[in-house]
Protein backbone atom coordinates (compact mmCIF):
# COMPACT_ATOMS: atom_id res chain seq x y z
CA UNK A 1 0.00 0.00 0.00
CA UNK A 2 1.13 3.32 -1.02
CA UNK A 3 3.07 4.93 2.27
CA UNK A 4 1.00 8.66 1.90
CA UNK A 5 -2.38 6.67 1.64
CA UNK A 6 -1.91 3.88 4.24
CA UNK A 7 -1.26 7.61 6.89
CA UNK A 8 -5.03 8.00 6.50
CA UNK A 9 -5.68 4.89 8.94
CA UNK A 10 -3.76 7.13 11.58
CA UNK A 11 -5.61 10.67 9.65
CA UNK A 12 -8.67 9.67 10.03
CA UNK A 13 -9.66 9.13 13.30
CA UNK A 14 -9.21 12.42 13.98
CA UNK A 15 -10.80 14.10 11.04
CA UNK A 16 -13.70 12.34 11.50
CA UNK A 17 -14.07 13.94 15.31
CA UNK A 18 -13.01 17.53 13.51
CA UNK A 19 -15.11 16.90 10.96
CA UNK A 20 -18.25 15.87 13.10
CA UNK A 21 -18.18 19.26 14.86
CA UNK A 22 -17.55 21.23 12.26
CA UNK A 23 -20.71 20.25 10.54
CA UNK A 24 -22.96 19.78 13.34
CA UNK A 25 -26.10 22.03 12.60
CA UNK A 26 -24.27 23.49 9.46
CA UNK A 27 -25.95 23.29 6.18
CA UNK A 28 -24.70 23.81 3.30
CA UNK A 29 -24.38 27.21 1.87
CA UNK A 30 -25.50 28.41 -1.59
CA UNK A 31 -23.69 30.69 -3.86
CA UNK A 32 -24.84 33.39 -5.60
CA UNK A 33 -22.54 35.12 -7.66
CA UNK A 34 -22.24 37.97 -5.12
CA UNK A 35 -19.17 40.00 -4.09
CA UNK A 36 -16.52 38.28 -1.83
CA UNK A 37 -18.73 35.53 -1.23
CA UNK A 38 -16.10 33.00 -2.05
CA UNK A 39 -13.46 32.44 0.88
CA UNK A 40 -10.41 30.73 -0.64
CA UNK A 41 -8.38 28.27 1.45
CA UNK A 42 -4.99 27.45 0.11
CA UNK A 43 -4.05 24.40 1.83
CA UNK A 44 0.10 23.13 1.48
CA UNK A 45 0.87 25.42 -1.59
CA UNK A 46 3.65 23.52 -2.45
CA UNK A 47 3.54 24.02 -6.13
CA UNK A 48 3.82 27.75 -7.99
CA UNK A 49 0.26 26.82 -10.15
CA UNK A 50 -1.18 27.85 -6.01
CA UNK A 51 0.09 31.51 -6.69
CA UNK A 52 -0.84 31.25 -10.20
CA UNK A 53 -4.49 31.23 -9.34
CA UNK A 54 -4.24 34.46 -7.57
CA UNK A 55 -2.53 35.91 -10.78
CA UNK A 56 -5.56 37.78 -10.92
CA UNK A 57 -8.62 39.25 -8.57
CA UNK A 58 -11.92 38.27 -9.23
CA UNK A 59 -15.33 40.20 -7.20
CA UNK A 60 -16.72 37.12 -6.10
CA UNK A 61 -13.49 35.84 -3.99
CA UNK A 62 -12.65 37.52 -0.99
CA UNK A 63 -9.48 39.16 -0.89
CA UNK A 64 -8.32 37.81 2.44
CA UNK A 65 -7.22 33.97 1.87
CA UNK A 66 -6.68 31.75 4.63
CA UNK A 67 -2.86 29.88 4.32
CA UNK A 68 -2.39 26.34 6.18
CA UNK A 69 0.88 25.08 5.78
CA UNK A 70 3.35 23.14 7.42
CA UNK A 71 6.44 25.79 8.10
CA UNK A 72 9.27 25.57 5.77
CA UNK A 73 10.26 27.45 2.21
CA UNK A 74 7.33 26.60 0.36
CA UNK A 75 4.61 28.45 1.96
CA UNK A 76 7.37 31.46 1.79
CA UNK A 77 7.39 31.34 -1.86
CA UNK A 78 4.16 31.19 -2.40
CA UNK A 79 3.73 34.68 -0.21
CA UNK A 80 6.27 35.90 -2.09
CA UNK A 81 4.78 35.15 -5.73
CA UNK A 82 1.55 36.59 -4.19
CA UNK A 83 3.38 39.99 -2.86
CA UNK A 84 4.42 40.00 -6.28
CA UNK A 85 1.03 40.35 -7.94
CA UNK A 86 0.41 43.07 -5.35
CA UNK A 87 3.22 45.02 -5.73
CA UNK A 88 3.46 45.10 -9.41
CA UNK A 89 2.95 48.18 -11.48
CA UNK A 90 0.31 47.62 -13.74
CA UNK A 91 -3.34 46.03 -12.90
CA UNK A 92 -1.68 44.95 -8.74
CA UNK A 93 -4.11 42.60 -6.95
CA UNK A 94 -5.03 43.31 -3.59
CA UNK A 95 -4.50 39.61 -1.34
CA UNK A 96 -4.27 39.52 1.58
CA UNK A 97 -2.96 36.30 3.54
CA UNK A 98 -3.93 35.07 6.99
CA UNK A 99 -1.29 32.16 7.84
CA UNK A 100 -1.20 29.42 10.14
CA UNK A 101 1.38 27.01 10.13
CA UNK A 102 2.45 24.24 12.40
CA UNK A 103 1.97 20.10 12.11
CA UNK A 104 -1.06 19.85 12.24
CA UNK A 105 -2.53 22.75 9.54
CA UNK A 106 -4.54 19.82 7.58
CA UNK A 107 -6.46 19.56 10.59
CA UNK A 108 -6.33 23.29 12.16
CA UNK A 109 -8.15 24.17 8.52
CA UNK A 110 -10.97 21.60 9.24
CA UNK A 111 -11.59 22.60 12.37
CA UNK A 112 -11.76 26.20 11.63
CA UNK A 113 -12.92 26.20 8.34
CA UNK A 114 -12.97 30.12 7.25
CA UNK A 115 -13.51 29.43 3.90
CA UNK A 116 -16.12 27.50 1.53
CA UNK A 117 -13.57 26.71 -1.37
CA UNK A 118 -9.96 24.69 -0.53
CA UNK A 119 -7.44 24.97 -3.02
CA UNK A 120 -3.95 22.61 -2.82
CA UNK A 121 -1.11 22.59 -5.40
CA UNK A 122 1.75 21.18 -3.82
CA UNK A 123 2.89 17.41 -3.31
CA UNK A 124 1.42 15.37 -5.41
CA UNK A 125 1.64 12.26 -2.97
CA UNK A 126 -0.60 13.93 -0.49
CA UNK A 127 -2.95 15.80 -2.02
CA UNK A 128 -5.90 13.27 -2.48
CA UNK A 129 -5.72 12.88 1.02
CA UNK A 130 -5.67 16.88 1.85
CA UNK A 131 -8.97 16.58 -0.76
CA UNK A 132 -10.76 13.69 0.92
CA UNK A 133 -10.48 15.39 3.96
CA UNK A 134 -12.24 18.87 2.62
CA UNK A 135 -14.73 17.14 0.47
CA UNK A 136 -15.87 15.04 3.81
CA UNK A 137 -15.96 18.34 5.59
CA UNK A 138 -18.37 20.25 3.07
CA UNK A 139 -15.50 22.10 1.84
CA UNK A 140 -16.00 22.77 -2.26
CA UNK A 141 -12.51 21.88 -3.69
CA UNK A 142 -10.52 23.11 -6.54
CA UNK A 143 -7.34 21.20 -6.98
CA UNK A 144 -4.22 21.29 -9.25
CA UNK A 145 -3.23 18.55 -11.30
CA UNK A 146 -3.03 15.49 -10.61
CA UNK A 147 -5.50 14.62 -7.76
CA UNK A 148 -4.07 11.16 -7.67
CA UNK A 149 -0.61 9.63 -8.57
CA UNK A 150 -1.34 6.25 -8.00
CA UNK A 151 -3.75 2.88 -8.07
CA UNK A 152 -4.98 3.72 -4.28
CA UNK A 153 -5.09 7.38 -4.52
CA UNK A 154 -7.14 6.75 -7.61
CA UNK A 155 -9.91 4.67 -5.52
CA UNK A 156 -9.88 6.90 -2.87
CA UNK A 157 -10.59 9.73 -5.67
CA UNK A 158 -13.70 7.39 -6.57
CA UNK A 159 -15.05 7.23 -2.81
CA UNK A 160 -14.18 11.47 -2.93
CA UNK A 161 -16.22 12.23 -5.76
CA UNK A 162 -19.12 9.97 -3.95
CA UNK A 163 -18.70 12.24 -0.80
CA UNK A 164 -19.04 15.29 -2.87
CA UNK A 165 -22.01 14.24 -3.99
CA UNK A 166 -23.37 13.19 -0.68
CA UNK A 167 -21.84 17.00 0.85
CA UNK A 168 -23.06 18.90 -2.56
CA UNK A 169 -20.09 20.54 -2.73
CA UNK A 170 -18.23 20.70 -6.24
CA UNK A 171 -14.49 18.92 -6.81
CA UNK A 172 -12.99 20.41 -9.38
CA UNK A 173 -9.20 20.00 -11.15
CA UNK A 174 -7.48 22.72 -12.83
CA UNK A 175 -7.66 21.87 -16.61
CA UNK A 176 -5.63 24.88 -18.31
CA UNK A 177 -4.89 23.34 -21.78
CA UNK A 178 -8.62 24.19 -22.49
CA UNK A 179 -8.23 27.29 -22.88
CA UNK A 180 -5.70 27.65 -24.96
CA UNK A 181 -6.92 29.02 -28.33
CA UNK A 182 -5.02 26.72 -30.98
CA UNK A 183 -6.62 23.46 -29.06
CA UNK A 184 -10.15 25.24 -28.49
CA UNK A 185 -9.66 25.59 -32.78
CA UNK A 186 -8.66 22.58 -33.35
CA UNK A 187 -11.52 21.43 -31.24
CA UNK A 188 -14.13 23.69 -33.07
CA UNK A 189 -12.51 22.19 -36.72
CA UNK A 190 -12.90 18.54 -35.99
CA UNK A 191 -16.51 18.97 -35.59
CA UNK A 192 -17.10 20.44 -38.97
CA UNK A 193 -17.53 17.17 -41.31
CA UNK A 194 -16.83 19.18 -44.51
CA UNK A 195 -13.31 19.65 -43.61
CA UNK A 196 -12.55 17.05 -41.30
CA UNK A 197 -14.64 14.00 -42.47
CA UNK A 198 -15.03 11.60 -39.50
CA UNK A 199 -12.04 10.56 -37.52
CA UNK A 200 -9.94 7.45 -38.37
CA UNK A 201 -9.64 4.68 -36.19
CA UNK A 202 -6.50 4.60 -36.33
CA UNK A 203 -3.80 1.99 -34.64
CA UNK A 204 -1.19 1.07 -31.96
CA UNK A 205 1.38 1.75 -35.04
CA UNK A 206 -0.35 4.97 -36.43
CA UNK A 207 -2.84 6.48 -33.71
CA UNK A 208 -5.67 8.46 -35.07
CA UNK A 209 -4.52 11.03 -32.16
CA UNK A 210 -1.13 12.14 -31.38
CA UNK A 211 -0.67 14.77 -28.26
CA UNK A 212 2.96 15.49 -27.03
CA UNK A 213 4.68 17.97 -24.92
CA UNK A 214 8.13 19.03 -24.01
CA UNK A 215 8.90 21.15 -20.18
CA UNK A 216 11.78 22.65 -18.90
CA UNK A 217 12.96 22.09 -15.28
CA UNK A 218 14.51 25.60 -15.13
CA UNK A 219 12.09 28.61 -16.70
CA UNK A 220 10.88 31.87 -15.85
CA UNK A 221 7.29 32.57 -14.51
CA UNK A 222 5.88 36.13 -13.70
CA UNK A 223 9.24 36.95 -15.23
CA UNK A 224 11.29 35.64 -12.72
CA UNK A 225 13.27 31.70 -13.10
CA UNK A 226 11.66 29.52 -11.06
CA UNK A 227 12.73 27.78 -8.45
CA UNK A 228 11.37 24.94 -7.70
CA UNK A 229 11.50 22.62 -4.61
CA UNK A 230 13.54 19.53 -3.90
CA UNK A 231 10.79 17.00 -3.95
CA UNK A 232 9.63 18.16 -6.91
CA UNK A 233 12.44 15.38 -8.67
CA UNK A 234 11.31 12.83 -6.19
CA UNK A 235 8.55 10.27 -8.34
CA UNK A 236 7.71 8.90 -4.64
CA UNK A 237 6.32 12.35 -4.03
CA UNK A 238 5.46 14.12 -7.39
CA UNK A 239 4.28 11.46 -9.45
CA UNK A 240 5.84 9.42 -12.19
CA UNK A 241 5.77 11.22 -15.67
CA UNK A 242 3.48 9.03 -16.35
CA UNK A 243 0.59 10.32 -14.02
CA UNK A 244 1.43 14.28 -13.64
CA UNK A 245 1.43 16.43 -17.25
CA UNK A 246 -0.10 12.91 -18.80
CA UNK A 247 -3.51 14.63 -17.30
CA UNK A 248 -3.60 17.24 -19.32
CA UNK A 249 -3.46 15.43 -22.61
CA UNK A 250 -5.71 12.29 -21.60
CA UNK A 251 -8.31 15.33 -21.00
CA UNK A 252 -7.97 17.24 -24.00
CA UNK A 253 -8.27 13.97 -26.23
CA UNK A 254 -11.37 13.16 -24.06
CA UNK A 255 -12.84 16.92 -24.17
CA UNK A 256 -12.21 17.34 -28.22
CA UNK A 257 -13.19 13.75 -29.39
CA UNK A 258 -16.27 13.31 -27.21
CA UNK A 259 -17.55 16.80 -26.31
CA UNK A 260 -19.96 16.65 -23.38
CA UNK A 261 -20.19 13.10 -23.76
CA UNK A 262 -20.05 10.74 -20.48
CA UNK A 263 -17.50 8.70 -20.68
CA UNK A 264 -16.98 5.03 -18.60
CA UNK A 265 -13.64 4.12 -17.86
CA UNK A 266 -14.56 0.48 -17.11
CA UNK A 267 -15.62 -0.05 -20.79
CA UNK A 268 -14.41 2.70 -22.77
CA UNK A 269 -10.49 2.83 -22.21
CA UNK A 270 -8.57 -0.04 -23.64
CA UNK A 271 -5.31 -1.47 -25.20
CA UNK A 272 -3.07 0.86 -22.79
CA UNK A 273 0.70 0.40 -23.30
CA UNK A 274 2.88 2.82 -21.06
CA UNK A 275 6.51 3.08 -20.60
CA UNK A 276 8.60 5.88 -18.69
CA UNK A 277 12.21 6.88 -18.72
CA UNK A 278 13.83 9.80 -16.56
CA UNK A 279 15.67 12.77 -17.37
CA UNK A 280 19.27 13.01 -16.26
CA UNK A 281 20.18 15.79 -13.88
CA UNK A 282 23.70 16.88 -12.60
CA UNK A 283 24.28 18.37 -9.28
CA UNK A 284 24.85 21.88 -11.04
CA UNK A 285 21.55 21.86 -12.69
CA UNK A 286 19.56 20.55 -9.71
CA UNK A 287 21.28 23.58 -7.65
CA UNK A 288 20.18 25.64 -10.19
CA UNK A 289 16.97 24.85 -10.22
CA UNK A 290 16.21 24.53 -6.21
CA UNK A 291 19.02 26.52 -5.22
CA UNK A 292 20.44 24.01 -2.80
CA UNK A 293 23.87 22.98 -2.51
CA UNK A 294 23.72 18.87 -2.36
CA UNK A 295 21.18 16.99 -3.20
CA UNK A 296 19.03 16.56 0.12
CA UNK A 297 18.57 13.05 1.99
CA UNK A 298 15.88 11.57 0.30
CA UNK A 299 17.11 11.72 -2.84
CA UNK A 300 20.71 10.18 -1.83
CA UNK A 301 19.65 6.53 -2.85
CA UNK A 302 19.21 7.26 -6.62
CA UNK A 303 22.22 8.89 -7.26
CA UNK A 304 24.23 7.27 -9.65
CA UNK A 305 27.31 8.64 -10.57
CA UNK A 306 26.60 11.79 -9.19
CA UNK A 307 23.83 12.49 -11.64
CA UNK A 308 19.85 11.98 -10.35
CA UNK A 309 17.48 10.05 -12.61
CA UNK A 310 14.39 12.05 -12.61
CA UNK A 311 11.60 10.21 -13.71
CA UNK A 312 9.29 12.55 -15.24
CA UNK A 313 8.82 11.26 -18.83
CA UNK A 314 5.99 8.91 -19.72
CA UNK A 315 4.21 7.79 -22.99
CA UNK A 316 1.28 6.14 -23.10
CA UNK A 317 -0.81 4.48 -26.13
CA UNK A 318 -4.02 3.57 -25.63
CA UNK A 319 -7.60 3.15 -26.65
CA UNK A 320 -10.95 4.96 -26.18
CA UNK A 321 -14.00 4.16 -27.12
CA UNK A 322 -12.26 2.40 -30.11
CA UNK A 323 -10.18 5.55 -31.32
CA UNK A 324 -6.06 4.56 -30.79
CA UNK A 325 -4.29 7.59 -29.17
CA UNK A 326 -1.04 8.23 -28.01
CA UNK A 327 0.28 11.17 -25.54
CA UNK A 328 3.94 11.54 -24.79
CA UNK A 329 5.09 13.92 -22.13
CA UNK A 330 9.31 15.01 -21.96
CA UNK A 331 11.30 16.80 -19.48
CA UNK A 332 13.98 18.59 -20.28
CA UNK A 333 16.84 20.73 -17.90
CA UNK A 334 16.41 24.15 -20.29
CA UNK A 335 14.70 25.18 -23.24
CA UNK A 336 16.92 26.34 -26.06
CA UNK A 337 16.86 30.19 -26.53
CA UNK A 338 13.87 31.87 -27.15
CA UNK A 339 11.48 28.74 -26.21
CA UNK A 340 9.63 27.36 -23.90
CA UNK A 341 7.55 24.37 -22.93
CA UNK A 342 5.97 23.05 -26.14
CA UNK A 343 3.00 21.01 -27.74
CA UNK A 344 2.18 19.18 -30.43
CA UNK A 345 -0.91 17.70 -31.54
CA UNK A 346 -2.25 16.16 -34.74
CA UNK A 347 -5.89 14.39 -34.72
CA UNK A 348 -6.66 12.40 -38.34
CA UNK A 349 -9.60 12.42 -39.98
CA UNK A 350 -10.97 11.43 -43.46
CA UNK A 351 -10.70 14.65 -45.20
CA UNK A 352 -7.72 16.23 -43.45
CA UNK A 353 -5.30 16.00 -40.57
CA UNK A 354 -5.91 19.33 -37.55
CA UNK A 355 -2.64 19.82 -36.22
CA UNK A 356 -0.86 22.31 -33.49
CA UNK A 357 3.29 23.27 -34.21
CA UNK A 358 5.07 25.10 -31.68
CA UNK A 359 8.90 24.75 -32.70
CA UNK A 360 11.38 26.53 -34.03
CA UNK A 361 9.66 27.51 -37.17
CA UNK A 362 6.64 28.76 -35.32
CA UNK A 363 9.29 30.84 -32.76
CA UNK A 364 7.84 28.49 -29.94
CA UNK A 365 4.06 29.88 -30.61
CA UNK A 366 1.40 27.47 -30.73
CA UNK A 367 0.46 27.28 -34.70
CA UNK A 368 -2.75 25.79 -35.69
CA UNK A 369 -2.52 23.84 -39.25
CA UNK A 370 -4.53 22.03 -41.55
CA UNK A 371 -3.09 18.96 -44.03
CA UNK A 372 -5.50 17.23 -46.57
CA UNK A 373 -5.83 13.69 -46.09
CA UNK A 374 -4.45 10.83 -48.50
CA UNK A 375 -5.92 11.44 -51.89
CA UNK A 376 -8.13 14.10 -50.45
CA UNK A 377 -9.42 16.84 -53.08
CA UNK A 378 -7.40 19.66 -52.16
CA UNK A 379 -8.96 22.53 -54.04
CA UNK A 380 -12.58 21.43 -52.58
CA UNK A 381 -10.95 21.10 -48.75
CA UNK A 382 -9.55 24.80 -49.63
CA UNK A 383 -13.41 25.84 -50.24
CA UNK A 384 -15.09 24.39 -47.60
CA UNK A 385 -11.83 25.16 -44.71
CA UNK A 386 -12.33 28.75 -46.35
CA UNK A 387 -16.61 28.44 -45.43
CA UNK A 388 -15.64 27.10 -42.60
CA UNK A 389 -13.20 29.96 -41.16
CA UNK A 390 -15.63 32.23 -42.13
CA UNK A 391 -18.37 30.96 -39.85
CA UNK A 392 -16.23 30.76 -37.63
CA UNK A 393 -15.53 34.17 -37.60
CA UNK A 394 -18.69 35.05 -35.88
CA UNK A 395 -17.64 33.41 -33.02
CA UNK A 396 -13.89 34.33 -32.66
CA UNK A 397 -13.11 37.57 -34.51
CA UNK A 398 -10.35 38.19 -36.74
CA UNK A 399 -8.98 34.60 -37.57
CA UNK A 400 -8.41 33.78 -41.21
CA UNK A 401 -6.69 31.00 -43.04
CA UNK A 402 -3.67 31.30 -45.69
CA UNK A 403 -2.00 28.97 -47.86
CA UNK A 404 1.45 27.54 -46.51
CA UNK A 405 2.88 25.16 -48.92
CA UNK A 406 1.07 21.60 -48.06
CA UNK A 407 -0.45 23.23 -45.03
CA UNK A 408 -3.33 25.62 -44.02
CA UNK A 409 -2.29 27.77 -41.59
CA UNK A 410 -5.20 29.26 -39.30
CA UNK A 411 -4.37 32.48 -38.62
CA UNK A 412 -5.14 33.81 -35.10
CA UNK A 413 -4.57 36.99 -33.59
CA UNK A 414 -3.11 38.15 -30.09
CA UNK A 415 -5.83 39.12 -28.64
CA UNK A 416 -6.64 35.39 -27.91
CA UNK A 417 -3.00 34.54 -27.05
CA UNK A 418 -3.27 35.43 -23.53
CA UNK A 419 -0.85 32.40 -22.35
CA UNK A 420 -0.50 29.75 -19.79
CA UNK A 421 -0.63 31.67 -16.59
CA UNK A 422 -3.39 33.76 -17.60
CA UNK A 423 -5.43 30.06 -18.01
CA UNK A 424 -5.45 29.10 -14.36
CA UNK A 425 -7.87 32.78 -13.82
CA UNK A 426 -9.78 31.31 -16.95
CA UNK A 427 -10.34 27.72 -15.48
CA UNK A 428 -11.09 29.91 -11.66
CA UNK A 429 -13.86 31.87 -13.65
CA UNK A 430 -15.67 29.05 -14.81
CA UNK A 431 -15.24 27.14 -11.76
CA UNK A 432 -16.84 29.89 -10.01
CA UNK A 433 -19.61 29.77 -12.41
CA UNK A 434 -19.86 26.00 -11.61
CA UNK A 435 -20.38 26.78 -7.97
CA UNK A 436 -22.93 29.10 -8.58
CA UNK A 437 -24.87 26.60 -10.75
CA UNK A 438 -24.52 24.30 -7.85
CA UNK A 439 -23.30 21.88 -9.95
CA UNK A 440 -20.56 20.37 -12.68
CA UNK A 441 -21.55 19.41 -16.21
CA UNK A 442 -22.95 16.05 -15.85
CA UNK A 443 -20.12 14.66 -18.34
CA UNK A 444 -17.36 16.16 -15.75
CA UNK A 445 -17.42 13.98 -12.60
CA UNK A 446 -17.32 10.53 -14.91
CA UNK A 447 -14.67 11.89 -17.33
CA UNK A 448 -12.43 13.28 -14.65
CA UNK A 449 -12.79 9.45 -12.97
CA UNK A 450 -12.17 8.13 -16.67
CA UNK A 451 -8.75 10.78 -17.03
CA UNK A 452 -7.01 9.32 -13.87
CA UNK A 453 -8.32 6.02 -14.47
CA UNK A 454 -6.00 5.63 -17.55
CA UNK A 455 -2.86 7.45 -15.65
CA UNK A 456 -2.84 5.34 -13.02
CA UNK A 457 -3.40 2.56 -15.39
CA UNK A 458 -0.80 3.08 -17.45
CA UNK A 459 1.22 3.54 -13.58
CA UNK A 460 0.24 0.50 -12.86
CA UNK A 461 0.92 -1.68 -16.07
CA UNK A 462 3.93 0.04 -16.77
């Protein structure tokens, strides 16, 4: 049994007392969209995406968020991202922090319980636990990426999302790739049958769906490099490559090939072949990265050579509901100059192939492309991608489509370029809209149980 998941038979007990009081006589409350009704609890921000979220302000969250942490660096950098979005010169946010830290800060937040929304970014290893605990406490939760790293974090996610119902409060997980504009396109083109046909079924040897992405170890967010913390390059703790950025490309193939639909991971996912392999990191580029001098205790046994094995890199192939996909996720110590993290996507159909670039060629922007199928009439596809773009116009102003050699480039302008931070505010906004629905699209809860399903799968098999 997984070490992190076998501490809630010694957790427990005492949540449940906690828990117990801190419902008794409480119902649960309704949102309404007002001012500052939301109270934000950031529980354990380990992980920057925690500061990301407060990027921005937004009139329906409080600006005083309540901070349990255990003590140490982390919950210091997260202040300090935070006091950077206050103190910076153009559009400053206005947060204000109200910290407790000691040992026990998972259960001083349940007993107290100031807020009505928990968020956690931080160790991956923990964090279905720290959501478990909320969700049994009427707590609404909106959690980073991944919720589970494993086979038993995964069935404890299962008896979570049952709680939530029972509470009715929301659980929600911080899907940023859709809203990035060149996948929301090349969602909104595969569902025009004039240019795309139908999709292909594709194979284990040539998947109908290809989704990769390249990150960088050391990189700059809110213009400063990162540093990130020591356990982040422990698997044990933040998840094997094959179960952290993995997420984010299971649910893009699931939210652009079956749009709204319910998905069942007990029947629909098959044929899943994983493997993994780490990335290589000297002492000098670990320092670099965490700013510590020697690699720390727990990380002493898988030194070889003097180099750490990191393994964040995972590829999985797989099937759902009878459509062969693959999804490929690299780390890497630096990006070469001028880049960043990347993606790539291509999704076959019939009549033409939608892909997204983001190389060299494209200057490490996210290009959206169209390429005509086998024996596909080109001059026709160029009429109908031409209708098509110009429908399409209505909806998202300004795009057009030009001629590149064998390709059709989809032109789209800045103004929808806002970039990856800016998505975590995006995915807050319609979160919040979620809560005041008082509930999730009914495809969410089954699909998000599907995603981590074929993560911890692939974990598993690998």
């Amino acid at each position: 049994m997984n070490l992190k998941i076998a501490e809630l038979i010694f957790i427990i007990p005492l949540l449940l007392v906690v828990i117990s009081c801190s419902n008794k006589n409480e119902s649960i409350k309704k949102f309404t969209g007002a001012d500052h009704e939301i109270k934000l609890m950031i529980l354990d921000p380990g992980h920057f995406h925690a500061g990301l979220v407060q990027k921005v302000q937004y009139d329906q969250v409080s600006p005083l968020v309540y901070i349990y942490a255990p003590e140490g660096q982390d919950v210091k950098d997260h202040l300090a991202r935070v006091d950077g979005f206050n103190n910076r010169a153009v559009n400053p946010t206005n947060w204000k922090s109200k910290i407790y830290t000691g040992f026990d800060y998972l259960e001083k937040m349940i007993s107290e319980k100031p807020g009505n929304v928990m968020i956690t970014s931080g160790k991956n290893d923990k964090k279905i636990i720290y959501i478990k605990a909320a969700i049994d406490a009427g707590i609404n939760v909106f959690a980073d990426k991944p919720m589970c790293i494993d086979k038993e974090g995964f069935e404890l996610l299962i008896k979570t999302f049952e709680a939530a119902k029972k509470n009715n409060v929301l659980l929600y997980d911080i899907m940023t790739e859709r809203s990035e504009i060149t996948s929301i396109m090349q969602k909104e083109l595969i569902e025009v049958p004039e240019v795309f046909g139908t999709i292909i079924q594709g194979s284990l040897e040539n998947p109908a769906v290809v989704k990769s992405s390249v990150h960088h170890f050391f990189k700059y967010v809110a213009g400063k490099p990162l540093k990130r913390p020591a356990w982040f390059f422990d698997s044990a703790q933040q998840g094997d490559g094959l179960v952290d950025v993995t997420t984010h490309l299971v649910d893009l193939i699931q939210w652009e090939l079956f749009p709204e639909q319910i998905l069942n991971y007990k029947t629909d996912v098959e044929d899943i072949v994983p493997k993994h392999w780490p990335t290589k990191l000297t002492l000098e580029q670990f320092s670099n990265v965490t700013k510590l001098e020697k690699f720390p205790e727990f990380l002493q046994s898988k030194i070889i050579d003097n180099v750490l094995p990191v393994y964040s890199n995972g590829e999985i192939n797989y099937s759902l509901k009878g459509i062969h996909a693959k999804i490929v996720v690299e780390w890497k110590y630096q990006a070469p100059k001028g880049g960043g993290d990347t993606h790539y996507s291509i999704i076959k159909g019939t009549k033409s192939n939608i892909i997204i670039k983001q190389g060299k060629e494209q200057n490490y922007k996210p290009e959206l492309y169209v390429e005509a199928a086998k024996d596909e009439d080109k001059e026709e596809l160029n009429k109908q991608l031409n209708i098509s773009v110009t429908n399409l116009q209505n909806k998202y102003p300004g795009i057009e489509v030009e001629r590149e050699n064998e390709y059709w480039h989809i032109i789209i302008p800045d103004k929808y370029r806002v970039g990856h931070e800016a998505h975590f505010g995006q995915v807050m906004e319609r979160y919040l809209g979620y809560l005041v629905d008082g509930k999730l699209p009914k495809w969410e809860v089954p699909n998000m149980i599907t995603k981590y399903y074929t993560t911890t799968e692939a974990l598993e098999m690998r």
